[in-house]
PDBML (XML) file of the C-alpha atoms, coordinates in Angstrom:
<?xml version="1.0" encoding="UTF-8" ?>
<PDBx:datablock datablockName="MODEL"
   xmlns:PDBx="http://pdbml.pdb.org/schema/pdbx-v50.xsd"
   xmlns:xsi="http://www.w3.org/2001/XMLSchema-instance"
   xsi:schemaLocation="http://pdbml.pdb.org/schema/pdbx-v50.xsd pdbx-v50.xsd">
   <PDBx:atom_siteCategory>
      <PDBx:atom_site id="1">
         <PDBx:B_iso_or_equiv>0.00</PDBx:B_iso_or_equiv>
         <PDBx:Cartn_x>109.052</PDBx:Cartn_x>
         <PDBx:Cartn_y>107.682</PDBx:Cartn_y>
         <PDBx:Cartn_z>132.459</PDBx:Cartn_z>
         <PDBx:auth_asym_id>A</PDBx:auth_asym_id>
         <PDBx:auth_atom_id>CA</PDBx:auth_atom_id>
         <PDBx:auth_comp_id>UNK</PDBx:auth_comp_id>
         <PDBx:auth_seq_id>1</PDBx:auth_seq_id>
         <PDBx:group_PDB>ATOM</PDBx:group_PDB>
         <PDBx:label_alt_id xsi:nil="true" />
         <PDBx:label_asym_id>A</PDBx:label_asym_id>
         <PDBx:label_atom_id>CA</PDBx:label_atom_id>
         <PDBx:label_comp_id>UNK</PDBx:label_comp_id>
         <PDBx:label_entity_id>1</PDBx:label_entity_id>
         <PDBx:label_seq_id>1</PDBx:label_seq_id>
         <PDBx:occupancy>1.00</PDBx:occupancy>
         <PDBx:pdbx_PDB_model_num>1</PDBx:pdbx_PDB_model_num>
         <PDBx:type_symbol>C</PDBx:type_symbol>
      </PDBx:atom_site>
      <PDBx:atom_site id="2">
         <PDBx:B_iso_or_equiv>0.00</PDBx:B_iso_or_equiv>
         <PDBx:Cartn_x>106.285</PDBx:Cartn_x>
         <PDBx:Cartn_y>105.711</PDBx:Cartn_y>
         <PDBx:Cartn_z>134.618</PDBx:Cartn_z>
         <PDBx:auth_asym_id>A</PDBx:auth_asym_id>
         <PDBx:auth_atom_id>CA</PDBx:auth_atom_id>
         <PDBx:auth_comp_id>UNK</PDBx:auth_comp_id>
         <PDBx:auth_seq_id>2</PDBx:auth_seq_id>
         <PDBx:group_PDB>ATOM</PDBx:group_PDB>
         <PDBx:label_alt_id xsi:nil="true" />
         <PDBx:label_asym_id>A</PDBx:label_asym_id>
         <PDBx:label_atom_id>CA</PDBx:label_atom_id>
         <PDBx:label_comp_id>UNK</PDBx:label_comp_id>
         <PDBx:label_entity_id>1</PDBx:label_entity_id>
         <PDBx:label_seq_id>2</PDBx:label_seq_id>
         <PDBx:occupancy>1.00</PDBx:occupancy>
         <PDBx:pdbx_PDB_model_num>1</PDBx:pdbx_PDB_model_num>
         <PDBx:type_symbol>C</PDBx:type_symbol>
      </PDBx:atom_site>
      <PDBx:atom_site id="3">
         <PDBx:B_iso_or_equiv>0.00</PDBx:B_iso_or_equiv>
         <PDBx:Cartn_x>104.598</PDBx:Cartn_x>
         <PDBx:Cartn_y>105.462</PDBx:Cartn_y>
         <PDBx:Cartn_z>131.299</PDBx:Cartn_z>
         <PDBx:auth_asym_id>A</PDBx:auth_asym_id>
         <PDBx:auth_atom_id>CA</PDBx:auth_atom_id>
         <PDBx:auth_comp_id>UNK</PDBx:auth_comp_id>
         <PDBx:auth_seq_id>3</PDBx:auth_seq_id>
         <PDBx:group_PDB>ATOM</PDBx:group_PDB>
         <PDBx:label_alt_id xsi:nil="true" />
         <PDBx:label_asym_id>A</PDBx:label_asym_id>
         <PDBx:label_atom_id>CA</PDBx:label_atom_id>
         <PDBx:label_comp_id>UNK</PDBx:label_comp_id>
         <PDBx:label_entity_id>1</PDBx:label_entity_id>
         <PDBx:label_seq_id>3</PDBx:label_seq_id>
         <PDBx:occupancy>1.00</PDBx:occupancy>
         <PDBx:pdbx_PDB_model_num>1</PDBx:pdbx_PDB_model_num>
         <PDBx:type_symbol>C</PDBx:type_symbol>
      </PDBx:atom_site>
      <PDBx:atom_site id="4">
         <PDBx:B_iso_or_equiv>0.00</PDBx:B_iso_or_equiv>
         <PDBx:Cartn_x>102.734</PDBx:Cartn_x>
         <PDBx:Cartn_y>103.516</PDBx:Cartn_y>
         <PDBx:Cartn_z>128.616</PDBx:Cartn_z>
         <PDBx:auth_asym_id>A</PDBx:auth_asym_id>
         <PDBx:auth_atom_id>CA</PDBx:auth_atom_id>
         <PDBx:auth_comp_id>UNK</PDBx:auth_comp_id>
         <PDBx:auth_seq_id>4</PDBx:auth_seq_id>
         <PDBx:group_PDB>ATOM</PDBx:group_PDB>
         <PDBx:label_alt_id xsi:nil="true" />
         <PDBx:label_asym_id>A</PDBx:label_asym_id>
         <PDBx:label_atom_id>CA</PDBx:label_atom_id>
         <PDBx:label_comp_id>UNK</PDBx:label_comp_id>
         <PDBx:label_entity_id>1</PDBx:label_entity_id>
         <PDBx:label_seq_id>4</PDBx:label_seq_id>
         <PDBx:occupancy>1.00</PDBx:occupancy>
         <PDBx:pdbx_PDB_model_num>1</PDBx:pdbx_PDB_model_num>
         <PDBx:type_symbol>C</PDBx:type_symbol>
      </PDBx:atom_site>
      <PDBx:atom_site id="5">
         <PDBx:B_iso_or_equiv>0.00</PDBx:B_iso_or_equiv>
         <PDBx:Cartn_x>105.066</PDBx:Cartn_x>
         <PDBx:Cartn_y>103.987</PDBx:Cartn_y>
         <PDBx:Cartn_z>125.426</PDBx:Cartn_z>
         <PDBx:auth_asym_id>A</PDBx:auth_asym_id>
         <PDBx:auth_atom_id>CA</PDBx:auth_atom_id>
         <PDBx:auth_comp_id>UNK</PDBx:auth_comp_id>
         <PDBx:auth_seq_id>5</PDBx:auth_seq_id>
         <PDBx:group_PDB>ATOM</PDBx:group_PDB>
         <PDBx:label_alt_id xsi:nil="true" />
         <PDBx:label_asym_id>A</PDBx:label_asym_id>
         <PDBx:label_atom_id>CA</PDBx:label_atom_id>
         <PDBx:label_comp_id>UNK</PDBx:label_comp_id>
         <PDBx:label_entity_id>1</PDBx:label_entity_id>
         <PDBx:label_seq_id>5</PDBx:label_seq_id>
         <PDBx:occupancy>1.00</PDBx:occupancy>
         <PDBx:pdbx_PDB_model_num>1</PDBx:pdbx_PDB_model_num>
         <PDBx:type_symbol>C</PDBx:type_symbol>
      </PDBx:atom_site>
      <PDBx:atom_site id="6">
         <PDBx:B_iso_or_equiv>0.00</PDBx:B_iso_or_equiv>
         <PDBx:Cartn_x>103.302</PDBx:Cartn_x>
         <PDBx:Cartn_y>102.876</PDBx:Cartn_y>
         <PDBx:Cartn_z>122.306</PDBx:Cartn_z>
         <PDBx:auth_asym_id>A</PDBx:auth_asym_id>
         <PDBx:auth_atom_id>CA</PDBx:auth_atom_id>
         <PDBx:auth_comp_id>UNK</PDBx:auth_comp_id>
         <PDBx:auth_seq_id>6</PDBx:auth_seq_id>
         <PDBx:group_PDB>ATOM</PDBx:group_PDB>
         <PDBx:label_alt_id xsi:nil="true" />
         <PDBx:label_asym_id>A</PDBx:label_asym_id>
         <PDBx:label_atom_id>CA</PDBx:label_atom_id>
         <PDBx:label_comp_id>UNK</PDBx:label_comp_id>
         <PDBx:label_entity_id>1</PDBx:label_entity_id>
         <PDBx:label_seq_id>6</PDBx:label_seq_id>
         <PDBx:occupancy>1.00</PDBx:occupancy>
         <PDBx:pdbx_PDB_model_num>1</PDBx:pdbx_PDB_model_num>
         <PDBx:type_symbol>C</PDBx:type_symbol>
      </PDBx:atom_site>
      <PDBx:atom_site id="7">
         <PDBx:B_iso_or_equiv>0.00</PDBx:B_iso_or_equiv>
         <PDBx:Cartn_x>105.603</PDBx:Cartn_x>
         <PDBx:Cartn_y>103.156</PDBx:Cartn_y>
         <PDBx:Cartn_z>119.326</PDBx:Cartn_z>
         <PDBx:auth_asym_id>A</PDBx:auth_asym_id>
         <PDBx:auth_atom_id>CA</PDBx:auth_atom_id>
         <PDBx:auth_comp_id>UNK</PDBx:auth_comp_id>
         <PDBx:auth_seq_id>7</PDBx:auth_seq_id>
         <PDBx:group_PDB>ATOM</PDBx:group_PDB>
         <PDBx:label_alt_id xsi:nil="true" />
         <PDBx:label_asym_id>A</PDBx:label_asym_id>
         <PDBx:label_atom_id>CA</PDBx:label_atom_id>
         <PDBx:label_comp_id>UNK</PDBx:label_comp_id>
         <PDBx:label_entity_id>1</PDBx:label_entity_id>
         <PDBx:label_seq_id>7</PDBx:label_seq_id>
         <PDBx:occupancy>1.00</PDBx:occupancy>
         <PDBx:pdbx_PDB_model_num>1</PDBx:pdbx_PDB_model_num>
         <PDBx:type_symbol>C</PDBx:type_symbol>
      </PDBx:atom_site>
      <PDBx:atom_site id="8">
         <PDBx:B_iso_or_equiv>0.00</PDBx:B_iso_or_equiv>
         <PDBx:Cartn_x>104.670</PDBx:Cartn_x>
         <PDBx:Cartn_y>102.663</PDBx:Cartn_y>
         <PDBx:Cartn_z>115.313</PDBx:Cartn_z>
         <PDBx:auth_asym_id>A</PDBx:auth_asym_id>
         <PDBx:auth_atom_id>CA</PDBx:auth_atom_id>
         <PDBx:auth_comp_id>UNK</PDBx:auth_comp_id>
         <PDBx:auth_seq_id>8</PDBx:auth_seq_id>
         <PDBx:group_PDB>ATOM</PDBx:group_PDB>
         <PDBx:label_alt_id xsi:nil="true" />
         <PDBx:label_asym_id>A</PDBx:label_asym_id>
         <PDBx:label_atom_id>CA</PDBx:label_atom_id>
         <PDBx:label_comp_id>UNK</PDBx:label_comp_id>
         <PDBx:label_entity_id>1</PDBx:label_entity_id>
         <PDBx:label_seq_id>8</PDBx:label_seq_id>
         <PDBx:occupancy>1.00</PDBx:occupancy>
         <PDBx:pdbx_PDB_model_num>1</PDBx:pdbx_PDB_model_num>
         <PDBx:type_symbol>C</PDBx:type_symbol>
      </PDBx:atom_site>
      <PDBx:atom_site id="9">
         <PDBx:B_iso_or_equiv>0.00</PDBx:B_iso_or_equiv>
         <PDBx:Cartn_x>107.406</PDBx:Cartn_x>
         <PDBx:Cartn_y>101.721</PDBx:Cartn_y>
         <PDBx:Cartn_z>113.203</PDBx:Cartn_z>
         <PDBx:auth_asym_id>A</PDBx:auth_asym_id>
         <PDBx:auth_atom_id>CA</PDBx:auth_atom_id>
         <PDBx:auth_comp_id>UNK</PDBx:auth_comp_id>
         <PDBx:auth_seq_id>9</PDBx:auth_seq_id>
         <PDBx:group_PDB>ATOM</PDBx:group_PDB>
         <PDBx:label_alt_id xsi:nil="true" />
         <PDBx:label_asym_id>A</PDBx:label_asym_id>
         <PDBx:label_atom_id>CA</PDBx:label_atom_id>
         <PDBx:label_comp_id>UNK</PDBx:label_comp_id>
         <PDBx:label_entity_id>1</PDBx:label_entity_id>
         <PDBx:label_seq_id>9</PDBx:label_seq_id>
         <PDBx:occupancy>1.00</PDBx:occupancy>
         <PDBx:pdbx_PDB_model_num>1</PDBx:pdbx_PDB_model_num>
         <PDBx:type_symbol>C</PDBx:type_symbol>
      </PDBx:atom_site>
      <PDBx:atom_site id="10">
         <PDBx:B_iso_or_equiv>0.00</PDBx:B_iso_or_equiv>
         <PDBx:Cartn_x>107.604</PDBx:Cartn_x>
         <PDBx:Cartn_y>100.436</PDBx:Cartn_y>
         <PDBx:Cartn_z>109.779</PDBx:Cartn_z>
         <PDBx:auth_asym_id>A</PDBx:auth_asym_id>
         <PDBx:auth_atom_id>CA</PDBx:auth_atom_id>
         <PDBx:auth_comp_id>UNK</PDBx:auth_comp_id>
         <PDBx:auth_seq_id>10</PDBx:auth_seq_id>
         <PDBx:group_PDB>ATOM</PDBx:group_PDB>
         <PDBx:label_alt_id xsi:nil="true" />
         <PDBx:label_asym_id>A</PDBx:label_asym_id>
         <PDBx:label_atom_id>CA</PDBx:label_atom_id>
         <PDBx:label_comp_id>UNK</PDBx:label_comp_id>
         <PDBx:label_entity_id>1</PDBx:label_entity_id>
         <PDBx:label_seq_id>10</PDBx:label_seq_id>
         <PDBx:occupancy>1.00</PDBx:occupancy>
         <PDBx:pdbx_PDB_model_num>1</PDBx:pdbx_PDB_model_num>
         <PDBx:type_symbol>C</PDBx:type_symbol>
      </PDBx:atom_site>
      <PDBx:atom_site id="11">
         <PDBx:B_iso_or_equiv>0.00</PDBx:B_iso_or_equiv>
         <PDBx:Cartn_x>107.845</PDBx:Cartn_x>
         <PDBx:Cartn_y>96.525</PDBx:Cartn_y>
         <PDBx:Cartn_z>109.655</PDBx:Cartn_z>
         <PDBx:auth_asym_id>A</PDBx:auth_asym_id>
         <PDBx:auth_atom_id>CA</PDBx:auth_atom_id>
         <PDBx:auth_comp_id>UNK</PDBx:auth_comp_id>
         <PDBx:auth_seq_id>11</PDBx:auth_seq_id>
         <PDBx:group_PDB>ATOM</PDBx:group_PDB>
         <PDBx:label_alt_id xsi:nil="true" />
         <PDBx:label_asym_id>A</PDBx:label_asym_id>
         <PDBx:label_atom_id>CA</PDBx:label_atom_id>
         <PDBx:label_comp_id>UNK</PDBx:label_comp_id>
         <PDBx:label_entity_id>1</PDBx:label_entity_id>
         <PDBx:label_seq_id>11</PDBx:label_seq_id>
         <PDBx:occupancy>1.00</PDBx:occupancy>
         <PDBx:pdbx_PDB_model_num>1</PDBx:pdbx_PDB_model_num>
         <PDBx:type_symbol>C</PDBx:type_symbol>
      </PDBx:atom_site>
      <PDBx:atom_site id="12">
         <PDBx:B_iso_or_equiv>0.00</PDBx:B_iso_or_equiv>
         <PDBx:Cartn_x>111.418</PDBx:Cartn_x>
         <PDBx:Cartn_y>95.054</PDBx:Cartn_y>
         <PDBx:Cartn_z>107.808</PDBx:Cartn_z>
         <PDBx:auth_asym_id>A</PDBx:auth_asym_id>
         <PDBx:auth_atom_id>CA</PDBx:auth_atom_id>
         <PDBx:auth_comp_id>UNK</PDBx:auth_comp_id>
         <PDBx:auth_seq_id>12</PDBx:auth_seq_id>
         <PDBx:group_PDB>ATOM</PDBx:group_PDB>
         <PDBx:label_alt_id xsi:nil="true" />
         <PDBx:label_asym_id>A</PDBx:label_asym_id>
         <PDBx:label_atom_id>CA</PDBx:label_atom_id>
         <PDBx:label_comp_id>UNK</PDBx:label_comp_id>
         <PDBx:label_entity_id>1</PDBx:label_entity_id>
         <PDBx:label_seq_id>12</PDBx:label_seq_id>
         <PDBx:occupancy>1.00</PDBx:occupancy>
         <PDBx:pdbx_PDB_model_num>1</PDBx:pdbx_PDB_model_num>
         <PDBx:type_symbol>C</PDBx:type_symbol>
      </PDBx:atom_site>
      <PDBx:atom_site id="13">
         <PDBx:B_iso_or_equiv>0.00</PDBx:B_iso_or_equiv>
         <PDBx:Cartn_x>111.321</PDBx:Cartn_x>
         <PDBx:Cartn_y>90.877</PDBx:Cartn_y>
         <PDBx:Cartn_z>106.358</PDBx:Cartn_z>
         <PDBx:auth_asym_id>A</PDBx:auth_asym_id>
         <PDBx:auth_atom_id>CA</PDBx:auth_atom_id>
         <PDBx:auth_comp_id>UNK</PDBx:auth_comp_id>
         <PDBx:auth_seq_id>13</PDBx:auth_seq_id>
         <PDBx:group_PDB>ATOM</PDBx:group_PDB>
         <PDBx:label_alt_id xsi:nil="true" />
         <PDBx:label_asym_id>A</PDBx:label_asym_id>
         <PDBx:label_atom_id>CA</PDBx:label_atom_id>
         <PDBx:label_comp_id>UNK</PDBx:label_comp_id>
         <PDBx:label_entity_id>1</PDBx:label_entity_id>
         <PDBx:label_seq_id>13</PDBx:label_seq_id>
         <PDBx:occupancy>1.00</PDBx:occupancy>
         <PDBx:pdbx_PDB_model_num>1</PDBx:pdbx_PDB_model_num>
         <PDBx:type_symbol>C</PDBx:type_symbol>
      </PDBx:atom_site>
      <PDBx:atom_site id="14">
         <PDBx:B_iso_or_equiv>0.00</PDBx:B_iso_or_equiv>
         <PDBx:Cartn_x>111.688</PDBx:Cartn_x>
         <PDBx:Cartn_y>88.591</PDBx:Cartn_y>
         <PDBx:Cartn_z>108.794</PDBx:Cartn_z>
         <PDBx:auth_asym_id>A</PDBx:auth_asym_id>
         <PDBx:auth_atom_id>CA</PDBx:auth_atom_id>
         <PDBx:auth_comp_id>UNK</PDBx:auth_comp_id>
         <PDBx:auth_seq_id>14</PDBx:auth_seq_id>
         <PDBx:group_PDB>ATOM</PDBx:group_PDB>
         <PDBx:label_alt_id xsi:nil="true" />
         <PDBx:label_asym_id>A</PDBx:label_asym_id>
         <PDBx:label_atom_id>CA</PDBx:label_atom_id>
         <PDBx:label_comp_id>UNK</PDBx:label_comp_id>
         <PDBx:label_entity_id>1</PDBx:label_entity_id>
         <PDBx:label_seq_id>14</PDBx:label_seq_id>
         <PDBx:occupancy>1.00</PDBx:occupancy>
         <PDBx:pdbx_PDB_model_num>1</PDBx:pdbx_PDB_model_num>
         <PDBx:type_symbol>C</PDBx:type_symbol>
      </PDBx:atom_site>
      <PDBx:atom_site id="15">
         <PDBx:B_iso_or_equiv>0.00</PDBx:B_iso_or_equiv>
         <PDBx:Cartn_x>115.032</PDBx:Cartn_x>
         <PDBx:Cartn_y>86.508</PDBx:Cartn_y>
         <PDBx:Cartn_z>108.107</PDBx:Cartn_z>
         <PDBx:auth_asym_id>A</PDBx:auth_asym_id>
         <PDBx:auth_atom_id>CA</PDBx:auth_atom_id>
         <PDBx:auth_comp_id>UNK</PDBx:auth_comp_id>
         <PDBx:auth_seq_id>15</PDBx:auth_seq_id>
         <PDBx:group_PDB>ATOM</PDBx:group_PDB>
         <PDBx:label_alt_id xsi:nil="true" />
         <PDBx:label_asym_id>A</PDBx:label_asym_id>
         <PDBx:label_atom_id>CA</PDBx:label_atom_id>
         <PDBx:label_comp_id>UNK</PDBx:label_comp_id>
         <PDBx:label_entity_id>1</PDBx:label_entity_id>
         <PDBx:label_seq_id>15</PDBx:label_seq_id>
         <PDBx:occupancy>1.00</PDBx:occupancy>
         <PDBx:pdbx_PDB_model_num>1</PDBx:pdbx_PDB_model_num>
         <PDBx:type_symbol>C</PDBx:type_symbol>
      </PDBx:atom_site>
      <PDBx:atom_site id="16">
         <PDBx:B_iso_or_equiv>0.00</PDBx:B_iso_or_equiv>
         <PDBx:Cartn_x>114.754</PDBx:Cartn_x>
         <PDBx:Cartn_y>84.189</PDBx:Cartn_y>
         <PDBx:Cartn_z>105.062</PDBx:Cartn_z>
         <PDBx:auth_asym_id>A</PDBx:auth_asym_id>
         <PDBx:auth_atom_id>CA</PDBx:auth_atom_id>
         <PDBx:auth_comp_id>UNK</PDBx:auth_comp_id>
         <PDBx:auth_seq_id>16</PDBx:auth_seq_id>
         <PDBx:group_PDB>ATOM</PDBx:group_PDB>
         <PDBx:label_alt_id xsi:nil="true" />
         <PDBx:label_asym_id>A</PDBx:label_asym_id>
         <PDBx:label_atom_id>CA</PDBx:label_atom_id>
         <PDBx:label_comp_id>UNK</PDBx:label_comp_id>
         <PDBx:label_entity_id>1</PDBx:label_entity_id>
         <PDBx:label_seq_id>16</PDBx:label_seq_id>
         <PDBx:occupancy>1.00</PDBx:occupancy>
         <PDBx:pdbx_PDB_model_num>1</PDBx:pdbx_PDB_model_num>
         <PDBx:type_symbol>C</PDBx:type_symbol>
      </PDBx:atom_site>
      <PDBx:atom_site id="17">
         <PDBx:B_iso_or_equiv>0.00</PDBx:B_iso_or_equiv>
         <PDBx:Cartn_x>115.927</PDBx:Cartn_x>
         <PDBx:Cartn_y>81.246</PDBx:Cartn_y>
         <PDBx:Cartn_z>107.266</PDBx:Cartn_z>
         <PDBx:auth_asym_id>A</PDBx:auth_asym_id>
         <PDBx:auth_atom_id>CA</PDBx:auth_atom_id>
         <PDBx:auth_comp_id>UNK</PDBx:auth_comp_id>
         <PDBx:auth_seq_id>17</PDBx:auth_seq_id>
         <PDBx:group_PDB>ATOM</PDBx:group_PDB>
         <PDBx:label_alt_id xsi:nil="true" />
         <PDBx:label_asym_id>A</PDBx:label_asym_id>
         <PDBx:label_atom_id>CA</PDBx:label_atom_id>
         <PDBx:label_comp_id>UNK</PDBx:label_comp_id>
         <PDBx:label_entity_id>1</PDBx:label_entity_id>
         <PDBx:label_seq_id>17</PDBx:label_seq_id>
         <PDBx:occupancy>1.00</PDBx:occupancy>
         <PDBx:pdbx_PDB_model_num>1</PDBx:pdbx_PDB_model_num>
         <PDBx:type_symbol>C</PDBx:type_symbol>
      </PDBx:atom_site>
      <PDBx:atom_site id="18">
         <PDBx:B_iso_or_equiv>0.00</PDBx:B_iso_or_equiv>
         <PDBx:Cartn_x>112.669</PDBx:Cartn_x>
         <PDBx:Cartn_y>81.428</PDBx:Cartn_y>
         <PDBx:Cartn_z>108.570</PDBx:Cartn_z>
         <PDBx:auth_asym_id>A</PDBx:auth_asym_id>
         <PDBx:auth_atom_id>CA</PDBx:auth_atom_id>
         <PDBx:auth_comp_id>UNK</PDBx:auth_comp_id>
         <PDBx:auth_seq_id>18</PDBx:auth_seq_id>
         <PDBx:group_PDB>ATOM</PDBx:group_PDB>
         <PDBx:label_alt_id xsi:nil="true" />
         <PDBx:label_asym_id>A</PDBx:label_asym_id>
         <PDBx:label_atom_id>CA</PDBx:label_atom_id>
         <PDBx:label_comp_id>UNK</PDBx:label_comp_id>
         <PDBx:label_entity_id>1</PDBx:label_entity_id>
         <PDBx:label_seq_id>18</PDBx:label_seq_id>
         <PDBx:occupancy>1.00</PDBx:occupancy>
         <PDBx:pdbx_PDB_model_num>1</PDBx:pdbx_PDB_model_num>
         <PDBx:type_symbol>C</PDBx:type_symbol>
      </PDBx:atom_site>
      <PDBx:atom_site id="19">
         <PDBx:B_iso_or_equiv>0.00</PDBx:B_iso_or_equiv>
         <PDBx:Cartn_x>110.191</PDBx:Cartn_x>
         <PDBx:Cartn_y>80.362</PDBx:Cartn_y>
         <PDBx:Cartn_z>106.032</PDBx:Cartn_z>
         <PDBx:auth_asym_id>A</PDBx:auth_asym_id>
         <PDBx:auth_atom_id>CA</PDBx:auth_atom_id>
         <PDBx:auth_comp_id>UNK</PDBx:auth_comp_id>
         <PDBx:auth_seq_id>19</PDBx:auth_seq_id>
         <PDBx:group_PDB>ATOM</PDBx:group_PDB>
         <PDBx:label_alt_id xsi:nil="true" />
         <PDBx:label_asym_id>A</PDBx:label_asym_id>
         <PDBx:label_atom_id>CA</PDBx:label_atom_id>
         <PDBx:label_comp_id>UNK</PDBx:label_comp_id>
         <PDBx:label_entity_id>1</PDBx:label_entity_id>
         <PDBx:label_seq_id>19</PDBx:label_seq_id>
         <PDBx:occupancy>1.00</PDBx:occupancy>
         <PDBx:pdbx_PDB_model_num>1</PDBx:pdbx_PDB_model_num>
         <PDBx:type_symbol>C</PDBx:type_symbol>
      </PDBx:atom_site>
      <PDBx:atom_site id="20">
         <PDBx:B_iso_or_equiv>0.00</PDBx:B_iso_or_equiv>
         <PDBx:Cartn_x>110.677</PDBx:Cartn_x>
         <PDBx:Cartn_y>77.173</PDBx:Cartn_y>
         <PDBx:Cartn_z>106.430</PDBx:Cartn_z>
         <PDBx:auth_asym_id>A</PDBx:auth_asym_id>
         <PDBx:auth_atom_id>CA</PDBx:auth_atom_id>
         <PDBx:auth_comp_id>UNK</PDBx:auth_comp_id>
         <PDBx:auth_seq_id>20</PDBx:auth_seq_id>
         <PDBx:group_PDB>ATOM</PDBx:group_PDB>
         <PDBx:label_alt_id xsi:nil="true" />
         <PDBx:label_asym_id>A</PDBx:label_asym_id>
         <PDBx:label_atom_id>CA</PDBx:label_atom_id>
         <PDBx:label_comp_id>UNK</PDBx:label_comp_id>
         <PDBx:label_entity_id>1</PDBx:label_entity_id>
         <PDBx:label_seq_id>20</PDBx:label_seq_id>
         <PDBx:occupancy>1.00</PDBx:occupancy>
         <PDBx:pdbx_PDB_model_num>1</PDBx:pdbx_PDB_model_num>
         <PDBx:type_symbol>C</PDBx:type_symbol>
      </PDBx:atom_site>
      <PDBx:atom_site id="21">
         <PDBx:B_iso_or_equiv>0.00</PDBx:B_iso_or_equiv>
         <PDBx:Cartn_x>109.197</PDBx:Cartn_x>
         <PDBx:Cartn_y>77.550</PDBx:Cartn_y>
         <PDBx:Cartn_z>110.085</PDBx:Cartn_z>
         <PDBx:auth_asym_id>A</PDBx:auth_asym_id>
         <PDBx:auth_atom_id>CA</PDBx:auth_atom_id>
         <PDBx:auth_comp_id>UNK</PDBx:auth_comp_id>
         <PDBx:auth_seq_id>21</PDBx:auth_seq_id>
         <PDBx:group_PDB>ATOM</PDBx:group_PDB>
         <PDBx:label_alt_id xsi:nil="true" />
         <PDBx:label_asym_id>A</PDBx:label_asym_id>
         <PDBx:label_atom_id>CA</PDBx:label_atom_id>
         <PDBx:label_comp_id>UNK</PDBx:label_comp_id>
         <PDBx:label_entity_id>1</PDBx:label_entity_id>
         <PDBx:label_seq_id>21</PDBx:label_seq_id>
         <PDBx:occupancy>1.00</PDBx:occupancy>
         <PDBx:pdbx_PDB_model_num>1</PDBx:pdbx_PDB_model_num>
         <PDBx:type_symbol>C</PDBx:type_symbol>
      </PDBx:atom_site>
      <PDBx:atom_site id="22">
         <PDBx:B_iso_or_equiv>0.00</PDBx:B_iso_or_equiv>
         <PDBx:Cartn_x>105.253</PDBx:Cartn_x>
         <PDBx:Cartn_y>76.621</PDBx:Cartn_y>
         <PDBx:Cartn_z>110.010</PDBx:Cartn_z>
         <PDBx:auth_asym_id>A</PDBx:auth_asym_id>
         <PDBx:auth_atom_id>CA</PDBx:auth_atom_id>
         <PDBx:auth_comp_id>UNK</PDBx:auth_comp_id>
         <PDBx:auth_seq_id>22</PDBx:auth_seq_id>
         <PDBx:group_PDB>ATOM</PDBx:group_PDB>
         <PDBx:label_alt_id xsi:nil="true" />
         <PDBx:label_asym_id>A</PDBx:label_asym_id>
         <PDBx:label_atom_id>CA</PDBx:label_atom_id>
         <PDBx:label_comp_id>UNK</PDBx:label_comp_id>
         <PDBx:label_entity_id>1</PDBx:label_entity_id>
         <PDBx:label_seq_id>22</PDBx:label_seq_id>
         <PDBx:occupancy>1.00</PDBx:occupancy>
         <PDBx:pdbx_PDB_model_num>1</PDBx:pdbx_PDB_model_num>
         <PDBx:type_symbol>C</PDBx:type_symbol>
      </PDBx:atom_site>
      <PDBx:atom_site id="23">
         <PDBx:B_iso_or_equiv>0.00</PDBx:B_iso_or_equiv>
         <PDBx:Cartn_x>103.585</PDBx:Cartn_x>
         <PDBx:Cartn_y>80.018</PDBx:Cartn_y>
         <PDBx:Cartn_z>111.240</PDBx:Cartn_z>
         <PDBx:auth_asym_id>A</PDBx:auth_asym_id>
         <PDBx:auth_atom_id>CA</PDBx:auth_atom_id>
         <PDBx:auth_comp_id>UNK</PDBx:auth_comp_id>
         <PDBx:auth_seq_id>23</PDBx:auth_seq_id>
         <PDBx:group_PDB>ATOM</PDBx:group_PDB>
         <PDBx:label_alt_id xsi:nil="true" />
         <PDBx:label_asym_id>A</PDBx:label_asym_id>
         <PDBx:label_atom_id>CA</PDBx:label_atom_id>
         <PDBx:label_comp_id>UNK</PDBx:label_comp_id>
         <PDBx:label_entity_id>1</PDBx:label_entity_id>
         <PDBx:label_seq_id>23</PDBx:label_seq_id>
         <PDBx:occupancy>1.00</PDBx:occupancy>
         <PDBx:pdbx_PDB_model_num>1</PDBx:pdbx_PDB_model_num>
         <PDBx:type_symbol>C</PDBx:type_symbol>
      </PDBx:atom_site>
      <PDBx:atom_site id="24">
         <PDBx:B_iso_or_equiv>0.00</PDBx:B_iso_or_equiv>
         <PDBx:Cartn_x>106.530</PDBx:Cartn_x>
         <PDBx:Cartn_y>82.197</PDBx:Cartn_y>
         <PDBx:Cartn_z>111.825</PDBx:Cartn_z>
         <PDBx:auth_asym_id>A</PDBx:auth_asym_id>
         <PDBx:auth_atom_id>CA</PDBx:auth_atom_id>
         <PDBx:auth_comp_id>UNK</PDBx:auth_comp_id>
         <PDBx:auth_seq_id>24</PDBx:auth_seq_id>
         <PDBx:group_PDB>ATOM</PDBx:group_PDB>
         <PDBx:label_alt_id xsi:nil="true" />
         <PDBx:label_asym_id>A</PDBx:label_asym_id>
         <PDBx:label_atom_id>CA</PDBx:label_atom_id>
         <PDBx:label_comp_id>UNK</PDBx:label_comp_id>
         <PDBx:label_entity_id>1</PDBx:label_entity_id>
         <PDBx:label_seq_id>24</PDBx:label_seq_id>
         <PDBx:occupancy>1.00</PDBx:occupancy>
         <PDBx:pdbx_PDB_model_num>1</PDBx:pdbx_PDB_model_num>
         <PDBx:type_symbol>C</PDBx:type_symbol>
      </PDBx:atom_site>
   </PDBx:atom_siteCategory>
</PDBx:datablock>
């Protein structure tokens, strides 16, 4: 499209697994 694209979407949980990751 030679464009910017700026897209909103809504935000799902990251995968359990990583919690135990120090700032994931």
């Amino acid at each position: 499209d030679d464009a910017w694209a700026v897209e909103l979407s809504e935000a799902v949980p990251a995968p359990a697994a990583w919690a135990e990751i120090p700032n994931a």
